[in-house]
Protein backbone atom coordinates (compact mmCIF):
# COMPACT_ATOMS: atom_id res chain seq x y z
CA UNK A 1 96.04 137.00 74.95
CA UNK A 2 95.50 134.64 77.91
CA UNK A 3 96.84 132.48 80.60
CA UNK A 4 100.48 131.17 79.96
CA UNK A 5 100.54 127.77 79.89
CA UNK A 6 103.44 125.09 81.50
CA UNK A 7 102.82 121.50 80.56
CA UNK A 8 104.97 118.17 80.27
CA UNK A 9 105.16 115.03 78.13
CA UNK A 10 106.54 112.40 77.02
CA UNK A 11 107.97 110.94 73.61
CA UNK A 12 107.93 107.04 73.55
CA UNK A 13 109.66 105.01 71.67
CA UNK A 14 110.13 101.03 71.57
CA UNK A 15 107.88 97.78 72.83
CA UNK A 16 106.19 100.62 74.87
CA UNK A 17 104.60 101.64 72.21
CA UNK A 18 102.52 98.67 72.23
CA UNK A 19 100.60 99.17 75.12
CA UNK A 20 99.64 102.45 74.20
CA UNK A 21 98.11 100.72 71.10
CA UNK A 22 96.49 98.23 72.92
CA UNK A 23 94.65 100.77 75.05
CA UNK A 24 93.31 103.10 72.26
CA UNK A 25 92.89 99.53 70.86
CA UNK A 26 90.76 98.62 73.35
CA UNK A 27 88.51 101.58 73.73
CA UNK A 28 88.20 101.88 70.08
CA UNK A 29 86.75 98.87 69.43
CA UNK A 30 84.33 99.08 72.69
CA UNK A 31 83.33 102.70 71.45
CA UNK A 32 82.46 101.62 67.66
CA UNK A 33 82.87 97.68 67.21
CA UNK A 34 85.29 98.22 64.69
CA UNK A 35 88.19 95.62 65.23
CA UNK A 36 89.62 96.74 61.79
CA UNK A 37 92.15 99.34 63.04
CA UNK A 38 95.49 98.44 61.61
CA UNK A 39 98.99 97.17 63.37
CA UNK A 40 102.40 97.05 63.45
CA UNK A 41 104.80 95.86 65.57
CA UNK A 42 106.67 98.73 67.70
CA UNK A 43 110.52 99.08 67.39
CA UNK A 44 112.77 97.59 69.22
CA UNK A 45 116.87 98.27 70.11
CA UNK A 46 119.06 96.00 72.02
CA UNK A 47 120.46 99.35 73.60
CA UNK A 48 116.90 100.53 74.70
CA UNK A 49 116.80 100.09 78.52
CA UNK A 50 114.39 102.06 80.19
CA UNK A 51 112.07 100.09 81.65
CA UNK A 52 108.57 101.52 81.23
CA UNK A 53 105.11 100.68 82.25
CA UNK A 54 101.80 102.05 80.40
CA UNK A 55 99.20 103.01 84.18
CA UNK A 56 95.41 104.04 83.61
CA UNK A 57 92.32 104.87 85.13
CA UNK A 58 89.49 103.37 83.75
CA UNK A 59 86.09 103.81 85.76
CA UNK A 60 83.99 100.87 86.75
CA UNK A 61 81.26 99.98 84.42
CA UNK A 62 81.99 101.70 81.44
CA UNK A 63 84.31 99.34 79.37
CA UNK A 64 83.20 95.73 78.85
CA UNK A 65 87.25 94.64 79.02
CA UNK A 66 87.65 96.30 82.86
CA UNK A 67 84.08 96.21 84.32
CA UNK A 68 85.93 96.76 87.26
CA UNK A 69 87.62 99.31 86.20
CA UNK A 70 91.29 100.05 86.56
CA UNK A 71 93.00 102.24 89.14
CA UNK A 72 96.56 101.90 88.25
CA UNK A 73 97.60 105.21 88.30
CA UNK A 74 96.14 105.70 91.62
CA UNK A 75 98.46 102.66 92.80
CA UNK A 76 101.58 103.93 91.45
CA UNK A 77 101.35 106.99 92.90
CA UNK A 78 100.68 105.86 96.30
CA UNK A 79 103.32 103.17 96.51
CA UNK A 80 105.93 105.95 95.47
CA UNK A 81 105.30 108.19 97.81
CA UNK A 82 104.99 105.35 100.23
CA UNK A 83 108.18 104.47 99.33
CA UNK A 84 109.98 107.41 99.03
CA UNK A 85 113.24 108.26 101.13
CA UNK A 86 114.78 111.48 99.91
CA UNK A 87 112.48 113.66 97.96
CA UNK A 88 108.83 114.00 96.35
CA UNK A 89 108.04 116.15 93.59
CA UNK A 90 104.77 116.86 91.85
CA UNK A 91 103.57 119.00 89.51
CA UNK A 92 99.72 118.96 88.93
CA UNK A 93 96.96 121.11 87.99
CA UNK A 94 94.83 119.78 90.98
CA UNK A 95 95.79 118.88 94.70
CA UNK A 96 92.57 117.56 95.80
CA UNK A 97 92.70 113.40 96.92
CA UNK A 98 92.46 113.08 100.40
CA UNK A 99 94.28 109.84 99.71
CA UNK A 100 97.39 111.49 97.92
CA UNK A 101 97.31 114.11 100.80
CA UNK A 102 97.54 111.50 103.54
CA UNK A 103 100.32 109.76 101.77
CA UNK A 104 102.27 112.43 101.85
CA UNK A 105 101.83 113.47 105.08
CA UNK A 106 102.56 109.96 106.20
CA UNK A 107 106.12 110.26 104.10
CA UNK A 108 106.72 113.26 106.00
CA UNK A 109 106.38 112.15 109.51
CA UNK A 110 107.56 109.05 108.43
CA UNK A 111 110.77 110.24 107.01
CA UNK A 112 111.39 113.49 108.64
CA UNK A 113 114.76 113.81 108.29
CA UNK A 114 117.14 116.75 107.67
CA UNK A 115 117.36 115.98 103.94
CA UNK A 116 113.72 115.14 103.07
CA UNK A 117 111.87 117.31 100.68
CA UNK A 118 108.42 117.47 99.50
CA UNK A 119 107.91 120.32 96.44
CA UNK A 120 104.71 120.43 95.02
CA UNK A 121 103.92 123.06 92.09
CA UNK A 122 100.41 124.04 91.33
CA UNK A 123 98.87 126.97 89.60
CA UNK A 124 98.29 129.85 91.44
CA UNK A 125 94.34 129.77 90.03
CA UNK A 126 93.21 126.22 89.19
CA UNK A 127 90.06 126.86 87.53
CA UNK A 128 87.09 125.45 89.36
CA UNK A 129 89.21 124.33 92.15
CA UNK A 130 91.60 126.56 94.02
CA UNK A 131 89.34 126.19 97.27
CA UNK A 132 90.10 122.70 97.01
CA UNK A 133 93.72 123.19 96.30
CA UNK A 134 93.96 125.62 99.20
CA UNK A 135 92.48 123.06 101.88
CA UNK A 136 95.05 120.02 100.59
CA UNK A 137 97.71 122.52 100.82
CA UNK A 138 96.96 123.97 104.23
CA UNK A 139 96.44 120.47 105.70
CA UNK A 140 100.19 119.29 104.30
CA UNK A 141 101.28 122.76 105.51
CA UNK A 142 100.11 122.10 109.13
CA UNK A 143 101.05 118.91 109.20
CA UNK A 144 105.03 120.14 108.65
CA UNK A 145 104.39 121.67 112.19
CA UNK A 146 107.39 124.34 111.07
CA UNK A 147 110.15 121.61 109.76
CA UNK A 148 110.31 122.67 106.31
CA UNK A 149 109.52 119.33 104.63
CA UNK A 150 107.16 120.25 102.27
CA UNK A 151 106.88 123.65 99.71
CA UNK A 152 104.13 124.58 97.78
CA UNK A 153 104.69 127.10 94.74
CA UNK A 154 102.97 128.44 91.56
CA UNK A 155 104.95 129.64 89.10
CA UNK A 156 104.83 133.07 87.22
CA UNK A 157 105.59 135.49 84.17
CA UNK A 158 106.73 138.71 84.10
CA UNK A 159 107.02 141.51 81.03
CA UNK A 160 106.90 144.83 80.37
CA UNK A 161 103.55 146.07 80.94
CA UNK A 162 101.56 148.86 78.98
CA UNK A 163 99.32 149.83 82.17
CA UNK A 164 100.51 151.97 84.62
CA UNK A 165 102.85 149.81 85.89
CA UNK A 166 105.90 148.88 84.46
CA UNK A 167 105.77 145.10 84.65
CA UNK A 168 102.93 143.31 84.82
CA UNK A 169 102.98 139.49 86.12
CA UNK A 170 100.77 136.61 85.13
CA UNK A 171 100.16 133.53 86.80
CA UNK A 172 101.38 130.44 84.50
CA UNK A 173 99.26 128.13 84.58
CA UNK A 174 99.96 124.58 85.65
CA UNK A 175 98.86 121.93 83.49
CA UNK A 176 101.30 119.59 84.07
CA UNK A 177 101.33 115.77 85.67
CA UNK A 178 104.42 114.96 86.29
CA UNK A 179 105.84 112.77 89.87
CA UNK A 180 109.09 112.07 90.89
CA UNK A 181 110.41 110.27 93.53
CA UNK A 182 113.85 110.10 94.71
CA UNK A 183 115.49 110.78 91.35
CA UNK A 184 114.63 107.45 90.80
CA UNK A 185 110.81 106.97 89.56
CA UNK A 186 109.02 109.11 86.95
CA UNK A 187 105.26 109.59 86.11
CA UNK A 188 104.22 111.66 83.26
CA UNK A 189 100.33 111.39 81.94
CA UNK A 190 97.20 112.70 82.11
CA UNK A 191 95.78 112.18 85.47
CA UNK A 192 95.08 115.10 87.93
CA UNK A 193 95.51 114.27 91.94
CA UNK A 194 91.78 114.36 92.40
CA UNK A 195 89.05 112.08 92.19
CA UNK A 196 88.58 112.44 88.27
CA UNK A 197 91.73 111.74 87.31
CA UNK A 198 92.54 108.91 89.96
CA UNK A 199 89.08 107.15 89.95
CA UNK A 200 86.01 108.22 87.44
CA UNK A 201 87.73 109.28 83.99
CA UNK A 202 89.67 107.34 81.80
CA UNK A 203 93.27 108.56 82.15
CA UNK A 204 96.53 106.92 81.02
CA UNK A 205 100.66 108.25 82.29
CA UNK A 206 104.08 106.17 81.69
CA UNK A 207 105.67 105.36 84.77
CA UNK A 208 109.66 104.57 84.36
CA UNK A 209 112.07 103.39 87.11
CA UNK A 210 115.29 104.78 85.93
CA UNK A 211 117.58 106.94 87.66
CA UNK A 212 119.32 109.27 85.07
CA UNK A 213 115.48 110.06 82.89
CA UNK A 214 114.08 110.98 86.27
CA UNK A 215 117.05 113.10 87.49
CA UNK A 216 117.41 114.25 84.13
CA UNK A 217 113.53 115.66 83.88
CA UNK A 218 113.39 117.40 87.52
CA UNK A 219 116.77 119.10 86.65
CA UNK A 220 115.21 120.23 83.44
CA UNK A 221 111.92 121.63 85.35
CA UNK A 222 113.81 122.98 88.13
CA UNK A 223 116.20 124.72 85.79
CA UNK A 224 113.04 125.95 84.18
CA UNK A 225 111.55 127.45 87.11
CA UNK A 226 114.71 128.76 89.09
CA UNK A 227 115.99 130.31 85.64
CA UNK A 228 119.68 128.92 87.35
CA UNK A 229 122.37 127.49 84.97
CA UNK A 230 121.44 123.80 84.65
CA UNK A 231 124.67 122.89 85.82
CA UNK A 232 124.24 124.78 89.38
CA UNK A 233 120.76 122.97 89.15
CA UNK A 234 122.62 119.60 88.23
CA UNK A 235 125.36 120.07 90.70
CA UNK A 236 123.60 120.79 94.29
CA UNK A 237 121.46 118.19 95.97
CA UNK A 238 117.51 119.01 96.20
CA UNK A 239 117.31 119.68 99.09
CA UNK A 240 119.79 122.37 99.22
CA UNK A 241 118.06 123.79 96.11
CA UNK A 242 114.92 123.61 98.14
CA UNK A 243 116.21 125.17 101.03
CA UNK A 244 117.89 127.92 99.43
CA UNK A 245 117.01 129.19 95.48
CA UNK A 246 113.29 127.66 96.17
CA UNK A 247 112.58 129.80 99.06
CA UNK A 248 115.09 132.94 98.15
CA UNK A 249 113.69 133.38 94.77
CA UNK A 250 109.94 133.07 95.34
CA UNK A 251 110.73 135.59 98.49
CA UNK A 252 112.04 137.92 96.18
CA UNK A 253 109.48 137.79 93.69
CA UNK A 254 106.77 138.63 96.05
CA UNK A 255 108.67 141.44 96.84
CA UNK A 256 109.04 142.17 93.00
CA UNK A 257 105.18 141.80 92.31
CA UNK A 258 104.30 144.44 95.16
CA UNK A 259 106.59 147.00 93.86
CA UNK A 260 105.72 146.18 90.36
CA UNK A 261 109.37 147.85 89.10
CA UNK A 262 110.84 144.81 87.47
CA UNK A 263 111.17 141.09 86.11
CA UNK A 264 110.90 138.39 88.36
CA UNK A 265 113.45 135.91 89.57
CA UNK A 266 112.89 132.82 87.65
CA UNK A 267 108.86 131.99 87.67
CA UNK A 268 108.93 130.93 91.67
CA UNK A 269 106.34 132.43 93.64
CA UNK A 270 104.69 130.98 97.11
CA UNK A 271 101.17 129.30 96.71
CA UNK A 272 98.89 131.36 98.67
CA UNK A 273 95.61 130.35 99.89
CA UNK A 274 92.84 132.77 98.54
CA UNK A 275 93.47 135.70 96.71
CA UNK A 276 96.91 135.12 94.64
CA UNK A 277 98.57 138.64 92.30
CA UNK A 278 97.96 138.84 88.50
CA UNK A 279 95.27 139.10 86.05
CA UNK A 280 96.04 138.48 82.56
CA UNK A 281 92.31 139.86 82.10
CA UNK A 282 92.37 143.09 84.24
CA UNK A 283 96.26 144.05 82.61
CA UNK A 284 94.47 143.71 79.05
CA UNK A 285 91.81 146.05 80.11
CA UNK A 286 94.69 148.43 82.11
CA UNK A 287 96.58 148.57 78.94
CA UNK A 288 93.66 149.61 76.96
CA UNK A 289 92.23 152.17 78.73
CA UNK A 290 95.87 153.74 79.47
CA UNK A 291 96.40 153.61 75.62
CA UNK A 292 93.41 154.71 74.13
C-alpha cells in the first residue's frame, strides 16, 4: 500500500521521433564515447499533422555539445503563459520558480477578464517541498485580490475504509507535467516548475501547437478529475467548468472528508497551505489495530 499515483505522457509517433533519438544520441555518446548505437529513420505519413517540437533542459557545463546549456523548456513555458488569452492549466508536482509564478501573475492582471482562468493542480503533499508549494500558491492567491482568476487543487481518493471510519481518503499524488494554454498549446515531459527541472537537470517534454490534441487532453484530465460525463466536460467552456463543478465539487468534498460518511465527488479537493487530510500511512496502521 502507498500513495496513489496520477501521471501523464505521451506516445510519439513520426519525424518526431528523431529528435528524441538525437538527444539520447547525444548524451549517450558524451556519457560512454560509444558512437556505435544503431539508427533508423522514423516513420513518416502524409496525413500526420501535428506539429511537434522536442524542448530540454540541459545544465551548463555538463555536456560538451551545449556547454551552455539549454533552457528550452523554461522558454516555452514562459512565452505561453505570456501569451495566453483565455485559460492556463498546469499540472505539476512542484510550484516553486519565482519566474513561472511572476508569469502568471502578469497573465492575470494582464488579462483579467470575465472569462480568464488559471487552474493549477498539485499534490496535496509534494515530498520535500510543500512549504515551497504553499508560498507560490499564496503569492498567485493574493495576487487574484478576490477575482477568481486563478484555482489551486489537489486531487484525492476515496474507499471504504477498515478503521473506524467508514471511508478513508488519500491524497493522489501529482506527478504529472503537463501545460496547456488556450486549448491551443500542449506540454507534456519531465520537467517540474522549479529550479531543477527548468535550469540544473537534464529534462526533455514535447510541446505541440494544435488545437483539437490540446483540447482533447484537458477534456480527458478534467473528465478525470470532475468524474462528469466527458461530453458535459466537452460541451461547457472552461471557465464555466471552473466556476462551477471546480469549485462545487472540491466544496463538497471537504465537507465529505470531515464527516468521513462517504465517497468523494470526483478527486477535487482545495490546495491548502499546511496541514492537508489523509494519511495513507496512519489508515494502514488504523486498520490494523481495529482488526487485530
Amino acid at each position: 500500500a502507498g500513495p496513489n499515483w496520477h501521471d501523464v505522457q505521451l506516445r510519439l509517433e513520426g519525424e518526431v521521433v528523431g529528435d528524441v533519438e538525437h538527444n539520447f544520441r547525444q548524451r549517450w555518446q558524451a556519457a560512454t564515447g560509444d558512437r556505435s548505437l544503431p539508427h533508423r529513420d522514423p516513420a513518416r505519413q502524409a496525413d500526420w499533422q501535428t506539429p511537434v517540437q522536442i524542448v530540454r533542459t540541459i545544465p551548463r557545463r555538463v555536456y560538451d555539445f551545449a556547454p551552455h546549456g539549454e533552457f528550452g523548456i523554461h522558454h516555452v513555458y514562459l512565452r505561453a503563459i505570456r501569451q495566453a488569452r483565455r485559460l492556463i492549466y498546469l499540472e505539476n508536482q512542484y510550484l516553486w520558480s519565482p519566474e513561472i509564478r511572476n508569469a502568471l501573475i502578469d497573465a492575470m492582471n494582464r488579462q483579467g477578464g470575465t472569462t480568464f482562468r488559471i487552474v493549477i493542480v498539485l499534490p496535496a503533499r509534494a515530498i520535500d517541498g510543500k512549504g515551497d508549494n504553499d508560498q507560490h500558491v499564496a503569492a498567485l492567491r493574493e495576487a487574484d485580490k478576490g477575482r477568481g482568476i486563478v484555482s489551486v487543487y489537489c486531487p484525492y481518493a476515496s474507499g471504504p475504509n477498515a478503521g473506524a471510519r467508514a471511508f478513508s481518503y488519500r491524497p493522489t499524488y501529482v506527478h504529472a507535467k503537463v501545460g496547456v494554454i488556450d486549448d491551443e498549446w500542449l506540454l507534456v515531459g519531465s520537467a517540474n516548475l522549479n529550479d531543477r527541472g527548468l535550469i540544473t537537470d537534464s529534462e526533455i517534454a514535447a510541446v505541440a501547437h494544435d488545437p483539437a490534441l490540446a483540447r482533447q487532453v484537458r477534456i480527458d484530465l478534467w473528465t478525470e478529475h470532475l468524474a462528469l460525463p466527458r461530453e458535459q466536460v466537452a460541451g461547457a467552456e472552461p471557465h464555466t467548468l471552473v466556476d462551477g463543478a471546480w469549485a462545487e465539487h472540491a466544496a463538497r468534498n471537504a465537507k465529505i472528508i470531515k464527516r468521513g460518511d462517504g465517497p468523494l465527488i470526483g478527486a477535487v479537493h482545495r490546495y491548502e497551505s499546511g496541514r492537508m487530510p489523509g494519511s495513507w500511512f496512519l489508515d494502514e496502521v488504523e486498520a490494523l489495530l481495529v482488526e487485530h
